[in-house]
Protein backbone atom coordinates (compact mmCIF):
# COMPACT_ATOMS: atom_id res chain seq x y z
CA UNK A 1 5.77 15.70 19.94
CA UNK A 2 5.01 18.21 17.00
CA UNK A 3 2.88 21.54 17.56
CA UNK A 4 -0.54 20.75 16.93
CA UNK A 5 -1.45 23.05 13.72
CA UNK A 6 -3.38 25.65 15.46
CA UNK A 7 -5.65 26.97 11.96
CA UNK A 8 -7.33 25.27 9.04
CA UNK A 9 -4.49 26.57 7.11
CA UNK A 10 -1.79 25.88 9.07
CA UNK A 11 -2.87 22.04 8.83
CA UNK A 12 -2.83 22.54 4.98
CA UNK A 13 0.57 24.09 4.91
CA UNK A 14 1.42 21.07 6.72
CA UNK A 15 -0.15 18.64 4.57
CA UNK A 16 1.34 20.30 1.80
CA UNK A 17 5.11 19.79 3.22
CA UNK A 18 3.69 16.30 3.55
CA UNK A 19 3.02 15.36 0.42
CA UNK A 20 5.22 17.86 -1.35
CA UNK A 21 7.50 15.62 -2.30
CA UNK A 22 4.91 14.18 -5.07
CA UNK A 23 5.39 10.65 -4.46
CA UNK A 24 3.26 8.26 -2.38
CA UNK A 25 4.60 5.83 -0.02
CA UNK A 26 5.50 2.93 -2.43
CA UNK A 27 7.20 5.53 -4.54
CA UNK A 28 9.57 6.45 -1.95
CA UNK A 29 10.77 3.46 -1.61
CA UNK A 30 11.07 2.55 -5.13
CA UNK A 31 7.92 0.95 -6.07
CA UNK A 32 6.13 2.04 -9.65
CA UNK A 33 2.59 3.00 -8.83
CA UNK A 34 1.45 2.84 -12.50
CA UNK A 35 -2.08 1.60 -13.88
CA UNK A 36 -0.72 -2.20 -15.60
CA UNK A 37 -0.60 -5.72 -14.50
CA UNK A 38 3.00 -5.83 -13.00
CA UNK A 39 2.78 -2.77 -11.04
CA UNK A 40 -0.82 -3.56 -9.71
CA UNK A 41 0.30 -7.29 -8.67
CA UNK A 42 3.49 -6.03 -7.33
CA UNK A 43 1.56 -3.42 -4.92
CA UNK A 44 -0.47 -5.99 -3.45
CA UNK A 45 2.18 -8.46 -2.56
CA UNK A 46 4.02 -5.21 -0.89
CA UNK A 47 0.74 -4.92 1.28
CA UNK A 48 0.76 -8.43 2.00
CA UNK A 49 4.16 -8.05 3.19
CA UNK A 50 3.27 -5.03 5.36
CA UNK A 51 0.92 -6.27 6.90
CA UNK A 52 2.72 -8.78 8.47
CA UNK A 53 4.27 -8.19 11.87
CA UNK A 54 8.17 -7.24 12.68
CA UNK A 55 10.32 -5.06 10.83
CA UNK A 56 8.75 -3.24 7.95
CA UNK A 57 12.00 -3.04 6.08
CA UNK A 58 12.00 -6.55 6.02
CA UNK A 59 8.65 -6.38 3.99
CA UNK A 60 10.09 -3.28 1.82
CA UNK A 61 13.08 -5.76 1.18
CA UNK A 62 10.85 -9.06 0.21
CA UNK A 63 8.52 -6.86 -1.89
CA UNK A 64 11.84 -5.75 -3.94
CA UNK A 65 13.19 -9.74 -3.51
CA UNK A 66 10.47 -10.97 -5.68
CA UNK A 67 11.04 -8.94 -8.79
CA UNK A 68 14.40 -9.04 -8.20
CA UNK A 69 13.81 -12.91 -9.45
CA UNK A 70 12.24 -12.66 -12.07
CA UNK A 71 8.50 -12.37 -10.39
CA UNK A 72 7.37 -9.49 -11.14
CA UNK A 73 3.75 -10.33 -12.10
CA UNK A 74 1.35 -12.81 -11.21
CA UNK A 75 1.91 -14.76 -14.30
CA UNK A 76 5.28 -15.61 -13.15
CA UNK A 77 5.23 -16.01 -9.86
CA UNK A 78 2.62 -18.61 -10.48
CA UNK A 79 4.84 -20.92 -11.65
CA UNK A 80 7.73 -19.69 -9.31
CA UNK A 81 8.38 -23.47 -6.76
CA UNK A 82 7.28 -23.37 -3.14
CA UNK A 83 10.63 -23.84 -1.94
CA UNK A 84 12.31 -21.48 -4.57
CA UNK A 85 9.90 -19.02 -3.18
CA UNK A 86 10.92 -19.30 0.46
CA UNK A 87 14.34 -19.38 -0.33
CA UNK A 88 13.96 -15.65 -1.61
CA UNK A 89 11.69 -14.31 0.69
CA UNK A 90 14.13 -15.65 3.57
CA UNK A 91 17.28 -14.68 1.84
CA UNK A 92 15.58 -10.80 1.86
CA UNK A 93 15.30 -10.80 5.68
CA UNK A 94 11.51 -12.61 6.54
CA UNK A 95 10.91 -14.94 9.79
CA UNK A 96 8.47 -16.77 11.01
CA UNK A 97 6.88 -19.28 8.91
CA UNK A 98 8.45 -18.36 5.77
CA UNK A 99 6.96 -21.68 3.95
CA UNK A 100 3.65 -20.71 4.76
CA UNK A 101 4.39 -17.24 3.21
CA UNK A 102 5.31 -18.59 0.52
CA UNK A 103 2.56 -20.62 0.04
CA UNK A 104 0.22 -17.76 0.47
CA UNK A 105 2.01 -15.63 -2.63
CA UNK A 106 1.76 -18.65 -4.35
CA UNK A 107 -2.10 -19.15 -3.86
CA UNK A 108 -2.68 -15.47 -4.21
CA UNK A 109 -0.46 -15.32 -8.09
CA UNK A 110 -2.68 -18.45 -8.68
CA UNK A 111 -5.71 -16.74 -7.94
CA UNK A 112 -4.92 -13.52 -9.65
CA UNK A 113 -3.90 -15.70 -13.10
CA UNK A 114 -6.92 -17.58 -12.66
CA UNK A 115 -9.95 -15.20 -12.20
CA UNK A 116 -8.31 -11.88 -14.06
CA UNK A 117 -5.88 -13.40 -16.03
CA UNK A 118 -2.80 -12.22 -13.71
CA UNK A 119 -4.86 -8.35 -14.52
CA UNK A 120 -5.94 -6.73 -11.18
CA UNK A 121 -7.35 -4.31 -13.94
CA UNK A 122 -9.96 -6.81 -14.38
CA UNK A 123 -10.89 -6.87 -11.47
CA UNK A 124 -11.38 -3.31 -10.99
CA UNK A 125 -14.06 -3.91 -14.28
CA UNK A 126 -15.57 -7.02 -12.62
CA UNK A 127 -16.16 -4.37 -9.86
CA UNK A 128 -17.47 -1.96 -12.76
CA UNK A 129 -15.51 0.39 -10.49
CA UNK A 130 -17.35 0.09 -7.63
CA UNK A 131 -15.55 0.56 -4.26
CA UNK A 132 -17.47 -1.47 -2.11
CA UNK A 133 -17.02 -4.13 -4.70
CA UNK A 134 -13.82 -3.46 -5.27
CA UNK A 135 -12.77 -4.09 -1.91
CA UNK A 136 -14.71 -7.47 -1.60
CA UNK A 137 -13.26 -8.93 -4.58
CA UNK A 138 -9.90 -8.04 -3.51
CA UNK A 139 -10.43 -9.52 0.50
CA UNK A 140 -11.80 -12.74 -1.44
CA UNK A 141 -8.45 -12.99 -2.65
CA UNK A 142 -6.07 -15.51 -0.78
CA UNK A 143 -4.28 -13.66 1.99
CA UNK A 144 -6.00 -10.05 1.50
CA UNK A 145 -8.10 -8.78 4.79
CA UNK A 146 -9.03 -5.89 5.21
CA UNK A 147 -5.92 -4.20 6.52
CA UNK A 148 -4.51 -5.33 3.11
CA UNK A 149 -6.46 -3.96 1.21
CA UNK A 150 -6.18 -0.45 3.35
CA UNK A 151 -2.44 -1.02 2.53
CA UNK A 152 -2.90 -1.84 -1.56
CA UNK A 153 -6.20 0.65 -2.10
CA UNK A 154 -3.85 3.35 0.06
CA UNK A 155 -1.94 3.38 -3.44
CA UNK A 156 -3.79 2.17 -5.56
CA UNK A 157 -5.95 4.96 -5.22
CA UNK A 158 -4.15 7.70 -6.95
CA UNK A 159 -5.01 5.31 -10.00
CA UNK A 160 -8.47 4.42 -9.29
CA UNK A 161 -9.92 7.61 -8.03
CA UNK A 162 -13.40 6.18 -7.39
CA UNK A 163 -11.72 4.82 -3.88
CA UNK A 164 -11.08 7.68 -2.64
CA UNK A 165 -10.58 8.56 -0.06
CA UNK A 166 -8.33 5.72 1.57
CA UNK A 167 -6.17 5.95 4.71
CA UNK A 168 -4.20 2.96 6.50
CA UNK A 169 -4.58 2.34 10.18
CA UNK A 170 -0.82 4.31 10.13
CA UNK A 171 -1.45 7.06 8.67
CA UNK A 172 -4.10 7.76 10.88
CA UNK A 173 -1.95 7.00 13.65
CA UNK A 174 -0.09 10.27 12.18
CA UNK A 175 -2.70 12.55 11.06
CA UNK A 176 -3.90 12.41 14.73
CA UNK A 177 -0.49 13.01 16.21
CA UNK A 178 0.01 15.57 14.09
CA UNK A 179 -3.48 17.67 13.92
CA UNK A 180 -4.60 16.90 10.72
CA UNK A 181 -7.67 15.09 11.25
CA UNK A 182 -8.98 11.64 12.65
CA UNK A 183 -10.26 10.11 8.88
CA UNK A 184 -9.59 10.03 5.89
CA UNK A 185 -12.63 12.36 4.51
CA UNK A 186 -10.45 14.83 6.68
CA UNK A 187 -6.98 14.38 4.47
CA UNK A 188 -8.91 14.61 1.95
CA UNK A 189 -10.29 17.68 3.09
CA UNK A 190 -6.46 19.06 3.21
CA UNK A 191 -5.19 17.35 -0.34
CA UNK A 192 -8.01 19.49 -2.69
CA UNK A 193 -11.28 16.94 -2.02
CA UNK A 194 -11.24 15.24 -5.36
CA UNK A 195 -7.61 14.84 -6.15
CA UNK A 196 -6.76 11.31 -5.42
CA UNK A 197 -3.29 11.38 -6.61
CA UNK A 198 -2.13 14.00 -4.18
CA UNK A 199 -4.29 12.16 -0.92
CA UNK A 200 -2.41 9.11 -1.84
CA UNK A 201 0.64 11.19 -1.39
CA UNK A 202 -0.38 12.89 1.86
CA UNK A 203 -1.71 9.69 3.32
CA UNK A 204 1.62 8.04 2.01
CA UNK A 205 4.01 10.16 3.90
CA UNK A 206 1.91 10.26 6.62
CA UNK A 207 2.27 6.42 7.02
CA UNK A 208 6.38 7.17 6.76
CA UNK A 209 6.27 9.27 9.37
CA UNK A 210 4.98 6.34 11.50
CA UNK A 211 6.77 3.49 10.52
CA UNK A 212 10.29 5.39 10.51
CA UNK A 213 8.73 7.79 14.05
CA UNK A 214 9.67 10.78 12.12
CA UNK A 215 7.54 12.77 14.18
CA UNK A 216 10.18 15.26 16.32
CA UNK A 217 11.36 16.68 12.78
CA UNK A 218 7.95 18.08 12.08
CA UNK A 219 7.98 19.76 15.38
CA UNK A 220 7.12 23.77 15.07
């Protein structure tokens, strides 16, 4: 168990190691995080994935599977077939009722195509960039509660400041472990206040150190 950061500025020269590496958590593991159609669509099926139970390497895995064949936006994989879908998603490691998860992406690239035109940008202006809004379009969406959205808005924010601050039921798990706060108005407290794009890398790692229990090499 790490040493609890005893000062207000021991906790930001922790956060700072945290998110020093200037990525967020989909970075790290080789996801863009850029403001366009693709990236946006491709984010959300990643929290999707996450948010499912079991391994979440499996879901890092699926979220790359999809891309990897040829679906990398909602256009496409809209007209991606059921079973073509669940052949990829259980070729990349996923259990359970793979056909029904398949089903879901489908519905949710559907959904996306149909009321943004496959643009979650658009959705965001529906909003008119509103984040109470924002998140109820996005958990009318097919498969997106509210843990999803936690999961996509937890990236999406360094793009879309006005969402700020957003932390994930993980990373909270770590900031609390670690002494850096119980919410995310506290991270935010420790990444600068306003700058989005460096919480989403604190809360990021933080979220890391969970999944992968990285917790005994930030002892001291």
């Amino acid at each position: 168990m790490p040493t609890t950061p005893a000062t207000i500025e021991d906790r930001k020269r922790l956060a700072r190691r945290l998110a020093g590496s200037g990525r967020g958590f989909a970075e790290q593991y080789g996801f863009r995080v850029t403001n366009n159609p693709a990236s946006l669509f491709q984010l959300l099926c990643l929290a999707i994935l996450l948010a499912r139970r079991g391994d979440f390497r499996r879901a890092l895995d699926s979220a790359h599977a999809l891309p990897g064949a040829g679906w990398d936006s909602a256009a496409r994989l809209s007209r991606s077939l059921p079973a073509e879908r669940a052949r990829v998603l259980r070729d990349s490691g996923q259990r359970g009722d793979v056909d029904a998860l398949a089903d879901l992406l489908g519905d949710l690239a559907r959904t996306v195509v149909e009321r943004y035109g496959g643009d979650l940008r658009r959705l965001r202006s529906a909003a008119h960039r509103d984040p109470t809004r924002e998140r109820a379009l996005l958990t009318a969406l097919p498969g997106v509660d509210g843990q999803v959205a936690d999961l996509f808005l937890r990236e999406a924010q360094a793009l879309w400041g006005e969402v700020a601050p957003v932390a994930d039921r993980r990373a909270l798990t770590a900031a609390r472990r670690l002494g850096l706060g119980r919410s995310a108005e506290d991270l935010a407290g420790l990444a600068g206040g306003g700058e989005s794009e460096r919480l989403a890398w604190l809360v990021g790692a933080l979220a890391r150190v969970d999944l992968e229990r990285r917790y005994a090499e930030l002892a001291g």
